[in-house]
Protein backbone atom coordinates (compact mmCIF):
# COMPACT_ATOMS: atom_id res chain seq x y z
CA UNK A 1 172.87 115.01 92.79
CA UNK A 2 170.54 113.66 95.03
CA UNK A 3 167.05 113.38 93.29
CA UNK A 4 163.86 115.34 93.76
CA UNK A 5 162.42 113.11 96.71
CA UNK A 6 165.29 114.37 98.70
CA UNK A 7 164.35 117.89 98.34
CA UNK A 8 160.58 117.71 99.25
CA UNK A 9 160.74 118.49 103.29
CA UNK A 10 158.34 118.49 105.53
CA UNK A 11 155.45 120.07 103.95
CA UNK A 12 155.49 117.36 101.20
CA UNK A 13 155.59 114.96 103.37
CA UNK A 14 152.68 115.97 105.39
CA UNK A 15 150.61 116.27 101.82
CA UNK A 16 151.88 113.04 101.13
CA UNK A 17 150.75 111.25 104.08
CA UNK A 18 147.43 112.86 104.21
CA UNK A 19 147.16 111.64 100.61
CA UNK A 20 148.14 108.10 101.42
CA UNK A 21 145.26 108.46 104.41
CA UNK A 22 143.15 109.82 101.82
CA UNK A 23 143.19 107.53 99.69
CA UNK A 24 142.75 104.22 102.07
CA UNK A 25 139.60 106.00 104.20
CA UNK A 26 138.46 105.72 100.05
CA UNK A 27 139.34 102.30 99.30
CA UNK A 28 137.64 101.22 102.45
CA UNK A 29 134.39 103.52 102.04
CA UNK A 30 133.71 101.80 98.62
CA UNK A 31 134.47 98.21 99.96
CA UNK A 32 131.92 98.89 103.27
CA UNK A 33 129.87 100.35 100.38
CA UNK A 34 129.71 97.58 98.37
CA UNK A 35 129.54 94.95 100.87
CA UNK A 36 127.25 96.89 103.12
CA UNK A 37 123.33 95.11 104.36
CA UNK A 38 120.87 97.76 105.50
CA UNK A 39 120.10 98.52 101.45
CA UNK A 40 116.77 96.92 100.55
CA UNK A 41 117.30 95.58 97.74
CA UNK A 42 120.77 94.80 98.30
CA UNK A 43 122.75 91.49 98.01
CA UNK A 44 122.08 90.91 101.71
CA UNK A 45 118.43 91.64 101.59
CA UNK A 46 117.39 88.04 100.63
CA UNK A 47 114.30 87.80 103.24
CA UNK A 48 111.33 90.01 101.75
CA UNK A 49 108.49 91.36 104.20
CA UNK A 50 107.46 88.29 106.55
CA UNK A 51 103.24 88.17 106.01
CA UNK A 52 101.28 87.87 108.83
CA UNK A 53 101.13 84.18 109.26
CA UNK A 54 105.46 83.65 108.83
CA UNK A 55 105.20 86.01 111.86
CA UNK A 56 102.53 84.09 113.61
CA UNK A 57 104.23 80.74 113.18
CA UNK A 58 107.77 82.54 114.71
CA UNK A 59 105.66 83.85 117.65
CA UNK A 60 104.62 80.21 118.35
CA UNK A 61 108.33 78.92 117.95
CA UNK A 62 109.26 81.07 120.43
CA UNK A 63 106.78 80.29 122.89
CA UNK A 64 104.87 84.02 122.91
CA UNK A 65 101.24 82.60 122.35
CA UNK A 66 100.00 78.91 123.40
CA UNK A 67 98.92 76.07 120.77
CA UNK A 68 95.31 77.01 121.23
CA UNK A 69 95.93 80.62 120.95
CA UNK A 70 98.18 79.82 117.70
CA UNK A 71 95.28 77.81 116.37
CA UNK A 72 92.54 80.40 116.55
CA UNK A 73 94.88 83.04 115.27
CA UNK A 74 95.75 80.93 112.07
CA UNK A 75 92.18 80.02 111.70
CA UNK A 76 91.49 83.87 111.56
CA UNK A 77 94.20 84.66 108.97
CA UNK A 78 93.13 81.83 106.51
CA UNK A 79 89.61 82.05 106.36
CA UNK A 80 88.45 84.64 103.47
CA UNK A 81 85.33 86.62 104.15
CA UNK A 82 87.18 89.67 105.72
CA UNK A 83 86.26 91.44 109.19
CA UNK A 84 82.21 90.77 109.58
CA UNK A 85 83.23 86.91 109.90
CA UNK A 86 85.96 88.31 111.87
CA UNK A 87 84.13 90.04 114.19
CA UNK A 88 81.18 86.90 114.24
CA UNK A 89 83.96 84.22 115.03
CA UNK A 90 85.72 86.60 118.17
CA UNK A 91 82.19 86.79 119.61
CA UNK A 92 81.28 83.35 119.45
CA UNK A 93 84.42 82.42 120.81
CA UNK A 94 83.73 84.76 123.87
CA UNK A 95 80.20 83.81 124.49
């Protein structure tokens, strides 16, 4: 007698290797799942929302605005007293 695996054919072969196929595209959706880095508040999520002067200070390190430009701007984002001193410093700077 030769066992029940030899008498399975081809139709339980083909379930069994769409199983098997099954069962890895599985293994390897939950380990891209787990591992995975556009989730925001994921493992690979470590920077949070750059403020405005992180993104000023990479705009200079790359050479997009001039020292005196980067000055002005920095001076504007760290001065409290909101948009009317704003507005009063951008005119005096034009005129």
């Amino acid at each position: 007698m030769m066992g029940w695996v030899g008498d399975v054919g081809w139709a339980g072969w083909t379930v069994m290797t769409v199983c098997m196929l099954v069962f890895w595209a599985v293994v390897i959706y939950l380990v891209a799942t787990l591992f995975r880095t556009d989730r925001a508040d994921g493992p690979a999520h470590t920077e949070q929302q750059d403020d405005p002067l992180r993104t000023l200070e990479k705009r200079f390190a790359r050479g997009d605005i001039t020292s005196d430009e980067f000055v002005s701007r920095r001076r504007t984002l760290t001065q409290s007293g909101g948009a009317a001193s704003t507005g009063e410093q951008q005119e005096q700077a034009r005129g």
